[in-house]
PDB file of N, CA and C in Angstrom:
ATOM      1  N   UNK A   1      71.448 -82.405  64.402  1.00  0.00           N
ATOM      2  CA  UNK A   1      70.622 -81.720  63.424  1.00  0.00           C
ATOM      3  C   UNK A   1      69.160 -81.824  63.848  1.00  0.00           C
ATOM      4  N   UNK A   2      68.136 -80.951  63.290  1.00  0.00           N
ATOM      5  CA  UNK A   2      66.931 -80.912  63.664  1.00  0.00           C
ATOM      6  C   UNK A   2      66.170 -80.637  62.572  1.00  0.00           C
ATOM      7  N   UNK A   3      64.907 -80.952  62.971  1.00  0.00           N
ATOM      8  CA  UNK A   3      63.729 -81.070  61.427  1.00  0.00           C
ATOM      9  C   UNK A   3      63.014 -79.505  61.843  1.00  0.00           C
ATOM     10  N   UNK A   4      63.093 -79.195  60.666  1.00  0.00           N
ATOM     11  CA  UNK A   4      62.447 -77.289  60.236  1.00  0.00           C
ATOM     12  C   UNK A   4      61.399 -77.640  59.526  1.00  0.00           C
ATOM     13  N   UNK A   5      60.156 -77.260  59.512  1.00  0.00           N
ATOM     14  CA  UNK A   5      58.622 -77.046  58.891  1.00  0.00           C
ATOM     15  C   UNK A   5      59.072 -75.713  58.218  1.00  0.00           C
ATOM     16  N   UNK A   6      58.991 -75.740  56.581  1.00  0.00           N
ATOM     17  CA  UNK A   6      58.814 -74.149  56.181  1.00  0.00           C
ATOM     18  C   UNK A   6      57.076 -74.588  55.261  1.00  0.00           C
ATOM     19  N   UNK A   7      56.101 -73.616  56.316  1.00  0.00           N
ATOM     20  CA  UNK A   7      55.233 -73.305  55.661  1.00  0.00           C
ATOM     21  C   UNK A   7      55.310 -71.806  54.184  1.00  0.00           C
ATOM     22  N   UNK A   8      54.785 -72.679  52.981  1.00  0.00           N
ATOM     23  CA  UNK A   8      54.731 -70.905  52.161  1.00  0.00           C
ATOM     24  C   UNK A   8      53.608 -70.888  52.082  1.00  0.00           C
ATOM     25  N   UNK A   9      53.318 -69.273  51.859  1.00  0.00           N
ATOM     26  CA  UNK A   9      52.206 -68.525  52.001  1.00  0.00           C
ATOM     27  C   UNK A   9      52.556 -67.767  50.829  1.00  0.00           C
ATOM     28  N   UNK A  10      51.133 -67.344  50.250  1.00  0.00           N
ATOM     29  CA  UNK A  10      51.043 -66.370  49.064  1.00  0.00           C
ATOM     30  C   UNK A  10      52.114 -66.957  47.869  1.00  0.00           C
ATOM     31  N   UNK A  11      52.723 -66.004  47.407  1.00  0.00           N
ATOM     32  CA  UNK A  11      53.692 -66.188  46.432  1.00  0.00           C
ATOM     33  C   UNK A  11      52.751 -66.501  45.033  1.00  0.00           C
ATOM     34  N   UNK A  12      51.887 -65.076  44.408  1.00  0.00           N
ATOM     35  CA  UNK A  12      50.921 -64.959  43.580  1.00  0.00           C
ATOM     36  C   UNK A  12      51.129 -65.593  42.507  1.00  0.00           C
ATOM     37  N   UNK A  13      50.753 -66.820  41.498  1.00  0.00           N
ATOM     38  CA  UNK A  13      51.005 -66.977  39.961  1.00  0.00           C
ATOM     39  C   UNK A  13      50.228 -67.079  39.493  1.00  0.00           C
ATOM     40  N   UNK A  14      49.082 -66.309  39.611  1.00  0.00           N
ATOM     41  CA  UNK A  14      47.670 -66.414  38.722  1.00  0.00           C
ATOM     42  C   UNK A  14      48.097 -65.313  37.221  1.00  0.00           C
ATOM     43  N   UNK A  15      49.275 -64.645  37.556  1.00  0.00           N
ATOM     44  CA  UNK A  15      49.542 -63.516  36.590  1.00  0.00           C
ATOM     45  C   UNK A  15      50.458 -63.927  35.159  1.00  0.00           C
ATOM     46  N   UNK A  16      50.980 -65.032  35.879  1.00  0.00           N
ATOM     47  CA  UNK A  16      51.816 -65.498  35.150  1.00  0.00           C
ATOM     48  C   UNK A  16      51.711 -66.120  33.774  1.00  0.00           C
ATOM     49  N   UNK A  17      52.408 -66.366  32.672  1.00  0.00           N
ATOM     50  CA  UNK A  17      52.088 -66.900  31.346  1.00  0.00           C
ATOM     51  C   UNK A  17      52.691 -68.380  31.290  1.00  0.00           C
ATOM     52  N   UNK A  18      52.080 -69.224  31.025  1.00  0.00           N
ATOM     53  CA  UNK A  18      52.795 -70.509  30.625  1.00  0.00           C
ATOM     54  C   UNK A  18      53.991 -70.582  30.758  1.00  0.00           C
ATOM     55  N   UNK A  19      54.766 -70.028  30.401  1.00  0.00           N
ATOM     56  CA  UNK A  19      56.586 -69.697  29.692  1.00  0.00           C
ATOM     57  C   UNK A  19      57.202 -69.514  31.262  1.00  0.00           C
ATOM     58  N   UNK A  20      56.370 -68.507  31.304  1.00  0.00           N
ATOM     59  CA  UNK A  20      56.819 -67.990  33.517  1.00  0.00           C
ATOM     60  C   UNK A  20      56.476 -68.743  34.223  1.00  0.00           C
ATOM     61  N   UNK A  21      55.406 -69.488  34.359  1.00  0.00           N
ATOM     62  CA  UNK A  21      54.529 -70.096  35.202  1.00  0.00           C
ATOM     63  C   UNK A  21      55.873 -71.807  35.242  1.00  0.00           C
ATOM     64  N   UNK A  22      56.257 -72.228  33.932  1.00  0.00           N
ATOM     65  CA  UNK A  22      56.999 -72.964  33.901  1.00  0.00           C
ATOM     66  C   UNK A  22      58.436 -72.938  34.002  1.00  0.00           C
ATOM     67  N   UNK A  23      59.174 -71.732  34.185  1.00  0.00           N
ATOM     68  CA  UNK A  23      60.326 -71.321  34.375  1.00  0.00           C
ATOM     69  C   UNK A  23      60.212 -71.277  36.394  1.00  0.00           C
ATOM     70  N   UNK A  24      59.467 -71.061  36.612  1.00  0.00           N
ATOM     71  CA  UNK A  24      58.764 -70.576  38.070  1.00  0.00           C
ATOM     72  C   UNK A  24      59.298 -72.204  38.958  1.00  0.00           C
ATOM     73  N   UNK A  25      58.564 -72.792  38.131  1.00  0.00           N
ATOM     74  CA  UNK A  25      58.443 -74.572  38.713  1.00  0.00           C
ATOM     75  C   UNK A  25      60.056 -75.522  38.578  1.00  0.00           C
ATOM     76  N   UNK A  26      60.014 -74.490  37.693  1.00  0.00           N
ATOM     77  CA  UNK A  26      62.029 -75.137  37.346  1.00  0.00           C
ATOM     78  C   UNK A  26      62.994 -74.568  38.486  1.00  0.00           C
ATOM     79  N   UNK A  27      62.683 -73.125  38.828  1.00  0.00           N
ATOM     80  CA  UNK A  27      63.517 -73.023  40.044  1.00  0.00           C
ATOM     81  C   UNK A  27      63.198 -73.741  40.895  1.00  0.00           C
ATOM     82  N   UNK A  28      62.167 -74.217  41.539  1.00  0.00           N
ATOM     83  CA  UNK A  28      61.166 -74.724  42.558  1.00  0.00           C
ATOM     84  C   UNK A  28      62.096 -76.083  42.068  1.00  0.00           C
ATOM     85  N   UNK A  29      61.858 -76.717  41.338  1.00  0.00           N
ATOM     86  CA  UNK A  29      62.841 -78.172  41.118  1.00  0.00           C
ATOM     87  C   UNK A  29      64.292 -77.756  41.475  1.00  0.00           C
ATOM     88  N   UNK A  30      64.710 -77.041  41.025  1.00  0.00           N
ATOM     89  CA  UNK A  30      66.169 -76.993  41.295  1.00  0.00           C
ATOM     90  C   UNK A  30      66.534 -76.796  42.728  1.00  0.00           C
ATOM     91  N   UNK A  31      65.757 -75.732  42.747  1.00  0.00           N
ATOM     92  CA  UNK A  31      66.299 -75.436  44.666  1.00  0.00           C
ATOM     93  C   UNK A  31      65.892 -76.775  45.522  1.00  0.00           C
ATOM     94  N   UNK A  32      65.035 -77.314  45.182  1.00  0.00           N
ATOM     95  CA  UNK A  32      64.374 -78.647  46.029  1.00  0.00           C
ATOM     96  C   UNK A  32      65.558 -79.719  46.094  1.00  0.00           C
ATOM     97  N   UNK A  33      66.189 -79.936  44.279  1.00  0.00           N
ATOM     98  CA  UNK A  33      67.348 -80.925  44.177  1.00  0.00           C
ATOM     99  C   UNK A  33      68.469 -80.423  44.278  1.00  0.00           C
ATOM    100  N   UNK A  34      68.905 -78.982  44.690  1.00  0.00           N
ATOM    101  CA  UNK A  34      70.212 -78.762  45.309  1.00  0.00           C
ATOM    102  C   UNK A  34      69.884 -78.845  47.223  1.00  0.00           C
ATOM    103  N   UNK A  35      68.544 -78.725  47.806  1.00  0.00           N
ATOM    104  CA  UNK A  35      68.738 -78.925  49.102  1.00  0.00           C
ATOM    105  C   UNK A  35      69.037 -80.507  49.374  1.00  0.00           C
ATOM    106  N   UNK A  36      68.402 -81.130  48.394  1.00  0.00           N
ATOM    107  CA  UNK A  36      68.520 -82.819  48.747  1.00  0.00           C
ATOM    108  C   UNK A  36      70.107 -82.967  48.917  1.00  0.00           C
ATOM    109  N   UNK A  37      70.605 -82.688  47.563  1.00  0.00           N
ATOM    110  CA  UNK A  37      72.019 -83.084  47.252  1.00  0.00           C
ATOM    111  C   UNK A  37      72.896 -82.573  48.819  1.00  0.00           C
ATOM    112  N   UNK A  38      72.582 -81.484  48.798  1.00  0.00           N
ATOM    113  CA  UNK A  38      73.023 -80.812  50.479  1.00  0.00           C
ATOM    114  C   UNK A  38      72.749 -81.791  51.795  1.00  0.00           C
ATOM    115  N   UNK A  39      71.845 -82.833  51.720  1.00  0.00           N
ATOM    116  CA  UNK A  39      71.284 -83.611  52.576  1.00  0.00           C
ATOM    117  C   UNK A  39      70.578 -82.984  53.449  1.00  0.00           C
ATOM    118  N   UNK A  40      69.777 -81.841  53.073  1.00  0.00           N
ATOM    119  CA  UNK A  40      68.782 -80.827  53.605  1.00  0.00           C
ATOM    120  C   UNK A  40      67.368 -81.103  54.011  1.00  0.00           C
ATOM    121  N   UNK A  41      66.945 -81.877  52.542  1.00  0.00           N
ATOM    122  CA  UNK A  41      65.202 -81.909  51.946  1.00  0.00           C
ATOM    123  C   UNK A  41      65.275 -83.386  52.422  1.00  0.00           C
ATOM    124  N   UNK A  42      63.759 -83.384  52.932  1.00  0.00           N
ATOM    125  CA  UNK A  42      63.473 -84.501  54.067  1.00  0.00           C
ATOM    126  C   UNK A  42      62.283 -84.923  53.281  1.00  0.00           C
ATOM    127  N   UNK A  43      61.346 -83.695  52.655  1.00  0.00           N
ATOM    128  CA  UNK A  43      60.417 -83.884  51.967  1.00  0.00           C
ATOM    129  C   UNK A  43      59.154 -82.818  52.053  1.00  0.00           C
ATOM    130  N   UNK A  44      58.125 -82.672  51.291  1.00  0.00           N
ATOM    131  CA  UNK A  44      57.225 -82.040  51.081  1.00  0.00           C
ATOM    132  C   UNK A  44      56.347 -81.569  49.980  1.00  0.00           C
ATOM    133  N   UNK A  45      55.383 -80.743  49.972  1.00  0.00           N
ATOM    134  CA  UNK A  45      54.803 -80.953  48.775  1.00  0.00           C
ATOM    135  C   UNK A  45      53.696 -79.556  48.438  1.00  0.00           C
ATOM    136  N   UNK A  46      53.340 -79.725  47.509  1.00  0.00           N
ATOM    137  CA  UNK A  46      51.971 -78.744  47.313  1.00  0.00           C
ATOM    138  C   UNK A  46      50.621 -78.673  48.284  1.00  0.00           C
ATOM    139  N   UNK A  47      50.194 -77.849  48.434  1.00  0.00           N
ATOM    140  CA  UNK A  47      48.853 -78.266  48.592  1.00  0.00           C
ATOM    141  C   UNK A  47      47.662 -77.403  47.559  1.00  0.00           C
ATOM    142  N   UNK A  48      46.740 -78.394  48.006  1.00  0.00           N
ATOM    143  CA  UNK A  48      45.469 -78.295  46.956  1.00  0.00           C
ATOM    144  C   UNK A  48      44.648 -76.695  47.858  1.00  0.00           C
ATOM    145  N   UNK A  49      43.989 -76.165  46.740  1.00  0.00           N
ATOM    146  CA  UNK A  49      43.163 -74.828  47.369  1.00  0.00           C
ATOM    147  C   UNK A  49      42.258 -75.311  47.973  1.00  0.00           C
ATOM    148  N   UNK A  50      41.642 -76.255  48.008  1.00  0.00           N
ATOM    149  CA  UNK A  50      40.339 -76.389  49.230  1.00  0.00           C
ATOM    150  C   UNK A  50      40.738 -76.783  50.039  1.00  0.00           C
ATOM    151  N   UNK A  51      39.778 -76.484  51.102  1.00  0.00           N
ATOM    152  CA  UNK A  51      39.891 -76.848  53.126  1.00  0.00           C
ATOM    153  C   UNK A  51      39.341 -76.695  53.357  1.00  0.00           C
ATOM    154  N   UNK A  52      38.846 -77.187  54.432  1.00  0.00           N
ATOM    155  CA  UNK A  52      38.223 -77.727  55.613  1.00  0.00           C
ATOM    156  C   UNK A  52      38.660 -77.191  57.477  1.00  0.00           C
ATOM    157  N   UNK A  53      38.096 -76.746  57.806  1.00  0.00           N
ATOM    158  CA  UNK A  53      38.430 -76.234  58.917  1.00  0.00           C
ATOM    159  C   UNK A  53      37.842 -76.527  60.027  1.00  0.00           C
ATOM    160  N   UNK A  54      38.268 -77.442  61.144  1.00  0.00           N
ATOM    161  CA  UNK A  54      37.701 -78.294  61.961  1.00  0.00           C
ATOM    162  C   UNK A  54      37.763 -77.334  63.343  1.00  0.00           C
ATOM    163  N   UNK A  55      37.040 -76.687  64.212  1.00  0.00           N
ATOM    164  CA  UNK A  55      36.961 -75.831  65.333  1.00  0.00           C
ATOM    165  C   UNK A  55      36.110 -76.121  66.235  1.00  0.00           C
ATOM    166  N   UNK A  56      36.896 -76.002  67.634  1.00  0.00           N
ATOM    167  CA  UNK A  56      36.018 -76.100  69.277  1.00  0.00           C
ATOM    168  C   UNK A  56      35.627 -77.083  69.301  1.00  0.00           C
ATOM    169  N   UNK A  57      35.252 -76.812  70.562  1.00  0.00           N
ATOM    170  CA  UNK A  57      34.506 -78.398  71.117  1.00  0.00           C
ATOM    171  C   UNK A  57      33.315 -78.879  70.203  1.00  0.00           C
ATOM    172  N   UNK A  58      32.676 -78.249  69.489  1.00  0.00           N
ATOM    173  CA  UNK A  58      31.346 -78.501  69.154  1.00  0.00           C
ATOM    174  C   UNK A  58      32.255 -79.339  67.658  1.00  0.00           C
ATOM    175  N   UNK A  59      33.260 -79.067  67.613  1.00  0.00           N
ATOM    176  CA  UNK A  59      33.621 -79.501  66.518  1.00  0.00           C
ATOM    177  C   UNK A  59      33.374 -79.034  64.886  1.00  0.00           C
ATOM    178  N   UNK A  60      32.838 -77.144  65.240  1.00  0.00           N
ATOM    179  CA  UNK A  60      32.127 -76.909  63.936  1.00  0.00           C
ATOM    180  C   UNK A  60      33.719 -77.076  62.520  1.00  0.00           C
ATOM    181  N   UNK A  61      32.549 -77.344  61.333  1.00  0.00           N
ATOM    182  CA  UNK A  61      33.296 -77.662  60.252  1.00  0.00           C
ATOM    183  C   UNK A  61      32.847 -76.346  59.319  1.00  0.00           C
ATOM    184  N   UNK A  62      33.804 -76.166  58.865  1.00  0.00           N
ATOM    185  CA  UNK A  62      33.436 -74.949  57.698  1.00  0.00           C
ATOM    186  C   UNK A  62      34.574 -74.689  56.682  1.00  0.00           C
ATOM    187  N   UNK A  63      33.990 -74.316  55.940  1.00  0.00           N
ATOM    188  CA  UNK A  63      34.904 -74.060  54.307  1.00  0.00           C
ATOM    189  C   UNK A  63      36.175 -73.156  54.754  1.00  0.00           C
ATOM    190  N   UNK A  64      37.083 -73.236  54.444  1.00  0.00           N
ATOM    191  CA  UNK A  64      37.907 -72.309  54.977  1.00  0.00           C
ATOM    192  C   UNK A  64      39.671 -72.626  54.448  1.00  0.00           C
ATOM    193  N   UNK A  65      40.065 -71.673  54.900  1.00  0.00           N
ATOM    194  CA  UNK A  65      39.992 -70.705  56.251  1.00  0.00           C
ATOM    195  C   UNK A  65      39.883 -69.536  55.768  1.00  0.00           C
ATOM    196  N   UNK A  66      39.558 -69.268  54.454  1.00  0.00           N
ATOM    197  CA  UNK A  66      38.981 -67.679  54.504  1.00  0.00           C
ATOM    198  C   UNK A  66      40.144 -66.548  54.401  1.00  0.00           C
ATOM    199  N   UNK A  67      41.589 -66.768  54.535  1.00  0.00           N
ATOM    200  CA  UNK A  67      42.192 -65.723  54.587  1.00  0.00           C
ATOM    201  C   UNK A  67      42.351 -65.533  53.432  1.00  0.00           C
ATOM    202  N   UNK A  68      42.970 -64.072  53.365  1.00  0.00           N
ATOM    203  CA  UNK A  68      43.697 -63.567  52.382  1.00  0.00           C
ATOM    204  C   UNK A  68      44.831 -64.521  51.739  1.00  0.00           C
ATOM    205  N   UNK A  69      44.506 -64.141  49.815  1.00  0.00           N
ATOM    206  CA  UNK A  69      45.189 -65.234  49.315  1.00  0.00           C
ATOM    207  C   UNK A  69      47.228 -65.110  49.304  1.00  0.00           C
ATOM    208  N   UNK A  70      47.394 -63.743  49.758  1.00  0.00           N
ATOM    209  CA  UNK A  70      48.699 -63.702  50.037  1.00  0.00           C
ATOM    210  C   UNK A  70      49.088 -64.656  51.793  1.00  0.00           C
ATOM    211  N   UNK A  71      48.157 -65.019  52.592  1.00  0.00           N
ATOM    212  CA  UNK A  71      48.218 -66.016  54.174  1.00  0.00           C
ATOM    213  C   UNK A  71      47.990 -66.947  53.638  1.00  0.00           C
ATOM    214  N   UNK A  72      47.136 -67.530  52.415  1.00  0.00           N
ATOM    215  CA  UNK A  72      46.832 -69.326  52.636  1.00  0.00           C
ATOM    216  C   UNK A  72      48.112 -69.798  51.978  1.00  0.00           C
ATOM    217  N   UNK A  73      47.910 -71.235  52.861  1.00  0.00           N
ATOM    218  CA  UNK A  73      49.461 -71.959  53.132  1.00  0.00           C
ATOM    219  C   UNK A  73      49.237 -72.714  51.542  1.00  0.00           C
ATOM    220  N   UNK A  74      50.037 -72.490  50.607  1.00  0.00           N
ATOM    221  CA  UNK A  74      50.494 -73.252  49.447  1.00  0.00           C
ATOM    222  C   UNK A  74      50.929 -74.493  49.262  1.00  0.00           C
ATOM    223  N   UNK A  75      51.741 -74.835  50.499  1.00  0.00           N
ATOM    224  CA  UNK A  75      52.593 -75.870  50.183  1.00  0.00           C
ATOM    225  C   UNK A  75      53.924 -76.016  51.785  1.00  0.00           C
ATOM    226  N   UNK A  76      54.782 -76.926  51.527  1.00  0.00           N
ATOM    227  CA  UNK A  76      55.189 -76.985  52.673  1.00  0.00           C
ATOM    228  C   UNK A  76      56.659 -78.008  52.564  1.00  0.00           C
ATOM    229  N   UNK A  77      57.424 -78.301  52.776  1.00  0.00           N
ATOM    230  CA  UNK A  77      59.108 -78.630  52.912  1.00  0.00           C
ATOM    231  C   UNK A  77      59.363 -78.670  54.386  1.00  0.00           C
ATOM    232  N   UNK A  78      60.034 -80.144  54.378  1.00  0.00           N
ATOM    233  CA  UNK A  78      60.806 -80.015  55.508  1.00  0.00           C
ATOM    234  C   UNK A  78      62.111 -80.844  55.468  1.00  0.00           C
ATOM    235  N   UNK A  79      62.885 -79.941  56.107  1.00  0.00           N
ATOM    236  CA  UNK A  79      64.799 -79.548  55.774  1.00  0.00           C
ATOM    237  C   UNK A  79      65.040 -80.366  56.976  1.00  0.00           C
ATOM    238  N   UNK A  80      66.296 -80.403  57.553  1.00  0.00           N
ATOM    239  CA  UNK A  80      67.321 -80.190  58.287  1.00  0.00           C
ATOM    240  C   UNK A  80      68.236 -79.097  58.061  1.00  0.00           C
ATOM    241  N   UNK A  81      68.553 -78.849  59.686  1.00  0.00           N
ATOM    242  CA  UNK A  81      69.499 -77.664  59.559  1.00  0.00           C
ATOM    243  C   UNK A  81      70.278 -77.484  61.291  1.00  0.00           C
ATOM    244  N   UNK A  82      71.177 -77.196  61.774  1.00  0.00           N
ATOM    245  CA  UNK A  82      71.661 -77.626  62.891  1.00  0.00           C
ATOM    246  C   UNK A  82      70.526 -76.628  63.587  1.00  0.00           C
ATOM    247  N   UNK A  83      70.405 -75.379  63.221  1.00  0.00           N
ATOM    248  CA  UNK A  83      69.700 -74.268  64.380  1.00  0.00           C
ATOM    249  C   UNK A  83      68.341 -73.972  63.479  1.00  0.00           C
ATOM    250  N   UNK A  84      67.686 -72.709  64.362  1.00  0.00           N
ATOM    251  CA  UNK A  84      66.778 -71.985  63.653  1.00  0.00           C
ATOM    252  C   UNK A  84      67.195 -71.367  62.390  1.00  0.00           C
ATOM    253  N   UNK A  85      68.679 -70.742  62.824  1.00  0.00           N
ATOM    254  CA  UNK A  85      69.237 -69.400  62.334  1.00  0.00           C
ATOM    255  C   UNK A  85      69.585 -70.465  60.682  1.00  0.00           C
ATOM    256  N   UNK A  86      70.504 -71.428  60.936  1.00  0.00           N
ATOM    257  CA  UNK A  86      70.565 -71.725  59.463  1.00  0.00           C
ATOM    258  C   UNK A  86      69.390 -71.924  58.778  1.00  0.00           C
ATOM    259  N   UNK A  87      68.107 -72.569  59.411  1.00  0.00           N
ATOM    260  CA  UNK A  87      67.178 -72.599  58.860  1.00  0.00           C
ATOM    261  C   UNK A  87      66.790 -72.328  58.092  1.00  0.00           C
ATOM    262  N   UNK A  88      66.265 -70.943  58.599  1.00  0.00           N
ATOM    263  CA  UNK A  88      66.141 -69.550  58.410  1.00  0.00           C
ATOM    264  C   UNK A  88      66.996 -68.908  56.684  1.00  0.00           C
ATOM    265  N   UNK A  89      68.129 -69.377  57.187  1.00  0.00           N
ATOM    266  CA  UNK A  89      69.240 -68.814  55.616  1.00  0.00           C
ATOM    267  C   UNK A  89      68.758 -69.749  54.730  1.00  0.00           C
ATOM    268  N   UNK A  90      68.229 -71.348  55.155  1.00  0.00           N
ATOM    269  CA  UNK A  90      68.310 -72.181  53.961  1.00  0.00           C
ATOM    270  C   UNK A  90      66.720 -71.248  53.427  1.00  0.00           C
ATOM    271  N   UNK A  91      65.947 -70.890  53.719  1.00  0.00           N
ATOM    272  CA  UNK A  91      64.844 -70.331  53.461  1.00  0.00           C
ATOM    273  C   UNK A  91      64.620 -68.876  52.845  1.00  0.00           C
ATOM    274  N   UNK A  92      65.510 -68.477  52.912  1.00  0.00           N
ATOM    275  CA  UNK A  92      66.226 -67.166  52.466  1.00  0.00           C
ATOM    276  C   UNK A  92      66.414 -67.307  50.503  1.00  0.00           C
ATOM    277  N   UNK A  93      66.783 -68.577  50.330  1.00  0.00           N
ATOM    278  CA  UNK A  93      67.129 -69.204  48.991  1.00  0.00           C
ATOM    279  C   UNK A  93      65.996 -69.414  48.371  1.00  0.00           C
ATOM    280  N   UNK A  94      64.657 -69.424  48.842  1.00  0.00           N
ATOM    281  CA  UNK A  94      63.928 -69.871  48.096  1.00  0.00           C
ATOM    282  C   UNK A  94      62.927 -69.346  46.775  1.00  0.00           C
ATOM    283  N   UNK A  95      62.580 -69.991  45.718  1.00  0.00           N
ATOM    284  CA  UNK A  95      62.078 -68.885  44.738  1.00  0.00           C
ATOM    285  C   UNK A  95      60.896 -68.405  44.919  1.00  0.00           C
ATOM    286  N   UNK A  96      60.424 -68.253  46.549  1.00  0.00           N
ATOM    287  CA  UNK A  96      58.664 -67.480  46.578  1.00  0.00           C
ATOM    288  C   UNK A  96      58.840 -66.413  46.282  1.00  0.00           C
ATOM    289  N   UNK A  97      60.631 -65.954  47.060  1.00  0.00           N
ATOM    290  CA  UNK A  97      60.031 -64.747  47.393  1.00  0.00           C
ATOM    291  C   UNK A  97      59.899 -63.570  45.844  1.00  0.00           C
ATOM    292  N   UNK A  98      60.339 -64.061  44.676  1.00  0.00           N
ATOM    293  CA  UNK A  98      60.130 -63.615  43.584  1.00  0.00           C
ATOM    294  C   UNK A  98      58.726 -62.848  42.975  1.00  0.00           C
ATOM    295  N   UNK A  99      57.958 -64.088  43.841  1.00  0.00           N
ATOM    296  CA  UNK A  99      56.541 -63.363  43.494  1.00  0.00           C
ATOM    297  C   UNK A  99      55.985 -63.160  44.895  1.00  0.00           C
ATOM    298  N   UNK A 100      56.661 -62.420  45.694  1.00  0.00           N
ATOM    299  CA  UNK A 100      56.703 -62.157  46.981  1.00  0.00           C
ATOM    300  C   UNK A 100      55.504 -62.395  47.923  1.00  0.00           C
ATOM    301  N   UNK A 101      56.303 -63.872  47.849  1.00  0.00           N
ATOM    302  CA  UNK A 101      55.637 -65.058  49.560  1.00  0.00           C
ATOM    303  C   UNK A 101      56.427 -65.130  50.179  1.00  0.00           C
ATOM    304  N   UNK A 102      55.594 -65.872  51.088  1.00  0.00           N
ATOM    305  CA  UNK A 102      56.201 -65.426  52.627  1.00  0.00           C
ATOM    306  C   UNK A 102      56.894 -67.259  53.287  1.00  0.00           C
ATOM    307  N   UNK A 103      57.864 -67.542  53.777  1.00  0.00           N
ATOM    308  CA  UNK A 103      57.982 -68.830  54.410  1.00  0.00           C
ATOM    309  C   UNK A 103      58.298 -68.459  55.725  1.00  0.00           C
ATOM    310  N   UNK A 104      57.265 -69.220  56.445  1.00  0.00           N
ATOM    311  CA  UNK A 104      57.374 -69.315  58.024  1.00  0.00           C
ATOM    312  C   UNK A 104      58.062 -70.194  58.413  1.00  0.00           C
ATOM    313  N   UNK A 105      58.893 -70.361  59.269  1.00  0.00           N
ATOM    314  CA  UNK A 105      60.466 -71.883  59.532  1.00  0.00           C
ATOM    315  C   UNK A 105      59.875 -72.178  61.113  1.00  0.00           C
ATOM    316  N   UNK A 106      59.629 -73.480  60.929  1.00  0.00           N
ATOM    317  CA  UNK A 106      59.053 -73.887  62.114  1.00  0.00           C
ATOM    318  C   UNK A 106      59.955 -75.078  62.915  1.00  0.00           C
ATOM    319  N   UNK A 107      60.567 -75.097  63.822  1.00  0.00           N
ATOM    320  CA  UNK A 107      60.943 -76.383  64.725  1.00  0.00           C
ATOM    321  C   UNK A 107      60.053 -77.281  64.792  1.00  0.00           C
ATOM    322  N   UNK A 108      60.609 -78.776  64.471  1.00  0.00           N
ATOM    323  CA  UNK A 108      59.366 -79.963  64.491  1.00  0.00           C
ATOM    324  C   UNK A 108      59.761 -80.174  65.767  1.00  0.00           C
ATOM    325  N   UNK A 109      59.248 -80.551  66.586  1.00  0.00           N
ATOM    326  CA  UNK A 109      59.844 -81.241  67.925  1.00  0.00           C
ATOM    327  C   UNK A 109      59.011 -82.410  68.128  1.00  0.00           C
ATOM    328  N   UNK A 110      59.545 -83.691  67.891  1.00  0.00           N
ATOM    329  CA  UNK A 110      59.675 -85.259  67.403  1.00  0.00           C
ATOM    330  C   UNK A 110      59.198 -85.910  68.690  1.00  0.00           C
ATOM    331  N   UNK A 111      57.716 -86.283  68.882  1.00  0.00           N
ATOM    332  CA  UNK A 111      57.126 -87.022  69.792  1.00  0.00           C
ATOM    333  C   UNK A 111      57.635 -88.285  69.871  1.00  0.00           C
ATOM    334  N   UNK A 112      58.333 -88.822  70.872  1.00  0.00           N
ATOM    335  CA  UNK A 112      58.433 -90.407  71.125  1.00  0.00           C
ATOM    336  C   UNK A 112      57.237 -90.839  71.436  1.00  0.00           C
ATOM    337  N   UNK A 113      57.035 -92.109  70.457  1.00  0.00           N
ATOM    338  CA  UNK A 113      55.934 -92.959  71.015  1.00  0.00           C
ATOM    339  C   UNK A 113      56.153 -94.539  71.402  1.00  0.00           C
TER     340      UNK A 113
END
C-alpha cells in the first residue's frame, strides 16, 4: 500500500446557511469515519485562509498566494490505497465536489532518513 496527498481546492460555502453549512461538515465527518473504518484515513485537516509565501533565492516573503478562491488549497487528507487509480476512486467519494471543488491525489514518496 502507499500514502496519497489529496489536496482540496475551492469547494465554495460562503453561500451557505447554518442548517447547510452544518449538514456540509456532517458529510465531511462521515466520509472521513467511513475511510478510517476502511483503514484508509492516515490523517489530515483544515487549513486556515492566511499565507505566507516564501520565494527564490532572495527568499522574498509575501501575502499570498493570491489565487483564485476556487485554486486556494482548503484543507488536505492523507489515505492509503494500493495504486493511483484506487486513489483516485477513494476521492471520487468525496463531499467537495457538491459545492464543486476540486481534489488533486498526490503520491507521497517516503524519504528514508
Amino acid at each position: 500500500m502507499k500514502d496519497y496527498l489529496f489536496l482540496f481546492r475551492g469547494g465554495d460555502r460562503s453561500g451557505l446557511s447554518p442548517e447547510e453549512l452544518q449538514k456540509n461538515m456532517e458529510k465531511w465527518g462521515d466520509w472521513i469515519k467511513g475511510l478510517a473504518t476502511a483503514g484508509k484515513f492516515k490523517g489530515g485537516e483544515p487549513l486556515g485562509a492566511e499565507s505566507k509565501v516564501v520565494k527564490g533565492k532572495k527568499k522574498v516573503v509575501t501575502d499570498g498566494p493570491f489565487a483564485e478562491s476556487k485554486e486556494m488549497v482548503g484543507g488536505y487528507l492523507i489515505v492509503t490505497a494500493k495504486d493511483i487509480n484506487e486513489a483516485t476512486e477513494i476521492a471520487k467519494t468525496c463531499p467537495i465536489y457538491e459545492l464543486d471543488g476540486i481534489t488533486e491525489v498526490r503520491e507521497i514518496h517516503h524519504m528514508d532518513m
